[in-house]
C-alpha atoms as a PDB file:
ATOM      1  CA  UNK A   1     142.089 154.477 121.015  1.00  0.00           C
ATOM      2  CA  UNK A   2     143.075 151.412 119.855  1.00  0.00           C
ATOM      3  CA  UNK A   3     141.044 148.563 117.554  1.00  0.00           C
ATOM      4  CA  UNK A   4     140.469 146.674 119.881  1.00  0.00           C
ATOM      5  CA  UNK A   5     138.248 149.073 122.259  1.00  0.00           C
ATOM      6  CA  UNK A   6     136.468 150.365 119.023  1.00  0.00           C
ATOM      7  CA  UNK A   7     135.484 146.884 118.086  1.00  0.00           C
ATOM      8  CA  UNK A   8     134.789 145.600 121.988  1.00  0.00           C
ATOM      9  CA  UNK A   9     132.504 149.255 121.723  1.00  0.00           C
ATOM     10  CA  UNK A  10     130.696 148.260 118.558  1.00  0.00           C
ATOM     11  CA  UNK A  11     129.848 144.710 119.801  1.00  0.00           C
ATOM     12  CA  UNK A  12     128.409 145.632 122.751  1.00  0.00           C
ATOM     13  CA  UNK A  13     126.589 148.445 121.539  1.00  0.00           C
ATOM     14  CA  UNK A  14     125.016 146.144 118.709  1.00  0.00           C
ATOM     15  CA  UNK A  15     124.840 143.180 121.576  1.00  0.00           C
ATOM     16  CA  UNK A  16     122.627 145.855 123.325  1.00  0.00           C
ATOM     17  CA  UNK A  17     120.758 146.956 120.548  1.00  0.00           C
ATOM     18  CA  UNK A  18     119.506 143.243 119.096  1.00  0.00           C
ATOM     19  CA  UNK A  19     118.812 142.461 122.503  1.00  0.00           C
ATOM     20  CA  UNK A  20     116.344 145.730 122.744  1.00  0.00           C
ATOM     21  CA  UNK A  21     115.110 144.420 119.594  1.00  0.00           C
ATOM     22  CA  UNK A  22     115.071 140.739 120.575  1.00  0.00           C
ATOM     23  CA  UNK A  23     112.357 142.066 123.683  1.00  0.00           C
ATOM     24  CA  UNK A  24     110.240 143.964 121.526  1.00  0.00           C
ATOM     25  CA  UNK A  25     109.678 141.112 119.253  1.00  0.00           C
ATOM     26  CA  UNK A  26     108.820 138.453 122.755  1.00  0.00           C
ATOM     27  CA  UNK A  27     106.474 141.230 123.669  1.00  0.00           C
ATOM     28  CA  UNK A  28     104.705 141.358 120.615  1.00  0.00           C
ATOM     29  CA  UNK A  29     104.684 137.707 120.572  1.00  0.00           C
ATOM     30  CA  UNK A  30     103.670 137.309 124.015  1.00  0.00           C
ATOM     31  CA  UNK A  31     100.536 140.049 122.875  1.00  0.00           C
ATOM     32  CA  UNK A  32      99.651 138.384 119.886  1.00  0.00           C
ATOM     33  CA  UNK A  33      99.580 134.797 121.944  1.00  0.00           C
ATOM     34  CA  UNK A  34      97.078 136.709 124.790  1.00  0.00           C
ATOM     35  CA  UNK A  35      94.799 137.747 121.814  1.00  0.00           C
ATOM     36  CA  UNK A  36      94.763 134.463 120.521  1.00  0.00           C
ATOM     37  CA  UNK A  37      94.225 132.600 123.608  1.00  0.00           C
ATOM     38  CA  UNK A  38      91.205 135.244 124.614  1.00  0.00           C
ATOM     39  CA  UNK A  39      89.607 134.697 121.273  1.00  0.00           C
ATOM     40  CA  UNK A  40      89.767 130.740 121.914  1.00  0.00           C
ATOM     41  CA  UNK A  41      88.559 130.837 125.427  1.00  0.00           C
ATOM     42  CA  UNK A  42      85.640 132.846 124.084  1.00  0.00           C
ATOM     43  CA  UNK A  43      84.927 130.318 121.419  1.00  0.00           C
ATOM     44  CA  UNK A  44      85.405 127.287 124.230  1.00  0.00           C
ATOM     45  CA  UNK A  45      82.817 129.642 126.224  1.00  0.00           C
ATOM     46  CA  UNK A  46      80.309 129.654 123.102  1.00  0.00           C
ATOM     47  CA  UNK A  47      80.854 125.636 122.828  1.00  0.00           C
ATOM     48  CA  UNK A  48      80.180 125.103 126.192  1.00  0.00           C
ATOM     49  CA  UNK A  49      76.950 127.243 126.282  1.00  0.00           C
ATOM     50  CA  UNK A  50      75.843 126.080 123.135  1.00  0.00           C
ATOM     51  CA  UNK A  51      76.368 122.227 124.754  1.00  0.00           C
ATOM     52  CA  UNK A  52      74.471 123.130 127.787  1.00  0.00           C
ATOM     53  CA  UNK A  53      71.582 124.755 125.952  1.00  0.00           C
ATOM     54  CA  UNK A  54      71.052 121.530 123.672  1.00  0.00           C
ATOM     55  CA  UNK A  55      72.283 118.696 126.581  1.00  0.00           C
ATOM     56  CA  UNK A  56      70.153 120.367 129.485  1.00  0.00           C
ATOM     57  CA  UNK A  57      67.727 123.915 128.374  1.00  0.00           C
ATOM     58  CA  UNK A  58      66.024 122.651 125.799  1.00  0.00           C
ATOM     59  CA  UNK A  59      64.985 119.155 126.834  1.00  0.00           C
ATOM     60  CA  UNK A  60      64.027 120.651 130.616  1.00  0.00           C
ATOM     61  CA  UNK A  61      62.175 123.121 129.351  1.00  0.00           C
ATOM     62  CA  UNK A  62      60.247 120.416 126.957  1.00  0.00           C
ATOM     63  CA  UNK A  63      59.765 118.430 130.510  1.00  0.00           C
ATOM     64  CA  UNK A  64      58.146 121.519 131.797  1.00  0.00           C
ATOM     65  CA  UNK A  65      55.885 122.216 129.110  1.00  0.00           C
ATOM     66  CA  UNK A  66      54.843 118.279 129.134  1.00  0.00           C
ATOM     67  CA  UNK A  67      54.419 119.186 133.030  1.00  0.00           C
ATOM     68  CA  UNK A  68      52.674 122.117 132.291  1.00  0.00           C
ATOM     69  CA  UNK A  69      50.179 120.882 130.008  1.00  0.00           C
ATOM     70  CA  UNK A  70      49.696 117.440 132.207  1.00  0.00           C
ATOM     71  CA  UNK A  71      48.596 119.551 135.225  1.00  0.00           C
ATOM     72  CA  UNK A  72      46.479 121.225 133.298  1.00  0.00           C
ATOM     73  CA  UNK A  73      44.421 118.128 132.124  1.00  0.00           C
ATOM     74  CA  UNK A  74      44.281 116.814 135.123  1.00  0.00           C
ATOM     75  CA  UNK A  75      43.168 120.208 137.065  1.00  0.00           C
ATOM     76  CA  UNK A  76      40.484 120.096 134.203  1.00  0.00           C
ATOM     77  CA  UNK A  77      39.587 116.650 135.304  1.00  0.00           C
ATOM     78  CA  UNK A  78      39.031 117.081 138.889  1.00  0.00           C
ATOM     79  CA  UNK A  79      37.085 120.191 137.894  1.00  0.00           C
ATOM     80  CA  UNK A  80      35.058 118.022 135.849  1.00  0.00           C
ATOM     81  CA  UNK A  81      34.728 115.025 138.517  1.00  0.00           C
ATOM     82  CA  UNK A  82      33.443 117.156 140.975  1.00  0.00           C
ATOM     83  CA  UNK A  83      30.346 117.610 138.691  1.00  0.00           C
ATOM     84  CA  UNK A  84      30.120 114.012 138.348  1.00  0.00           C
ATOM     85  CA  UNK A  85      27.125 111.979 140.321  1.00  0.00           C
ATOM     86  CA  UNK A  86      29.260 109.755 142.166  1.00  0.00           C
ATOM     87  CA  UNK A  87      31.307 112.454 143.104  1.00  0.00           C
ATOM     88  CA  UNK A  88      30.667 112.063 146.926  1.00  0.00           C
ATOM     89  CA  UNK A  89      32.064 108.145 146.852  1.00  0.00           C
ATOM     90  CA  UNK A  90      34.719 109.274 144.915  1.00  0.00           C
ATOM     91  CA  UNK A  91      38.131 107.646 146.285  1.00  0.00           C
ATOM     92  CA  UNK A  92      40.421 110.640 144.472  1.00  0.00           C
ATOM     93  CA  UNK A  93      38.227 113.709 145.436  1.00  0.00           C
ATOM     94  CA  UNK A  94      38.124 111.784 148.643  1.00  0.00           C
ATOM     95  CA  UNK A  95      41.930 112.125 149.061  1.00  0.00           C
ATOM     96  CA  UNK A  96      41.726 115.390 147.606  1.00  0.00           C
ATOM     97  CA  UNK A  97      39.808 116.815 149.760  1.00  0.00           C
ATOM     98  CA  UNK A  98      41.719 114.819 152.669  1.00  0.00           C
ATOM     99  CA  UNK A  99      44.948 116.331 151.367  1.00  0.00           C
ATOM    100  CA  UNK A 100      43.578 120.147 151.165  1.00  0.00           C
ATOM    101  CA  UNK A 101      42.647 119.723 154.773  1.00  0.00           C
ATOM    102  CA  UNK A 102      45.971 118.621 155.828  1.00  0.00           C
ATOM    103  CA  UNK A 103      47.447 121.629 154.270  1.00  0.00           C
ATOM    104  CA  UNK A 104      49.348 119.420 152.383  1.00  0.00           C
ATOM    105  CA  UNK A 105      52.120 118.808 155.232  1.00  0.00           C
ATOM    106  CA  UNK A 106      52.059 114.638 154.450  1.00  0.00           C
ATOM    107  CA  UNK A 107      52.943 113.297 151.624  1.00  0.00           C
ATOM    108  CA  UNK A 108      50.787 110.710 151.249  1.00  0.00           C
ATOM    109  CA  UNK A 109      51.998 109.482 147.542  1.00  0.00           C
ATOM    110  CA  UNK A 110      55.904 108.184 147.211  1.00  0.00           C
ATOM    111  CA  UNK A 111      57.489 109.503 144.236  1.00  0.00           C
END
C-alpha cells in the first residue's frame, strides 16, 4: 500500500464519519425546533382563547344575564297587570293574549 491509498482511506473514512455526525446534530436541531414550535403554538392557542373569552364570552354572557333579568321584570309585570282593574281594555294583555292564541306563528313586532 502506498500513501496515497492510506490517506484517500483516512479522508473518506473521516468524510463519512463528520457527515454521520453532521446528521445527528440536524436531527437534534430539527427536534429541538419541533419542541419549540409546539410550545409556541400552544401559547398562540392560550392567546387566542384568552382573546375570545374577553372579546366575545364574557360580554355575551353579560347580554344574557341583562336578558335574563329584563324578562324577568317584565314576566313580573304582566303578572302584575293582569291583576290590574283595567286589565280587560288593556292594549298589551290584549296582544298578549292575541299572540298566545296564534301560537305565536306571526310575528307581529319587527325587531
Amino acid at each position: 500500500m502506498d500513501w496515497t491509498s492510506i490517506i484517500l482511506a483516512l479522508t473518506t473514512i473521516l468524510g463519512g464519519c463528520g457527515w454521520i455526525w453532521d446528521r445527528k446534530r440536524h436531527t437534534q436541531e430539527v427536534a429541538a425546533l419541533r419542541k419549540d414550535n409546539a410550545a409556541k403554538d400552544m401559547e398562540l392557542a392560550q392567546s387566542y382563547v384568552s382573546e375570545w373569552k374577553n372579546n366575545i364570552a364574557e360580554p355575551l354572557q353579560r347580554e344574557v344575564k341583562g336578558l335574563r333579568r329584563d324578562v324577568k321584570k317584565l314576566t313580573h309585570a304582566i303578572q302584575q297587570a293582569n291583576n290590574c282593574e283595567h286589565s280587560d281594555d288593556c292594549p298589551v294583555l290584549e296582544q298578549l293574549r292575541h299572540d298566545k292564541t296564534n301560537n305565536n306563528t306571526e310575528q307581529p313586532y319587527a325587531d
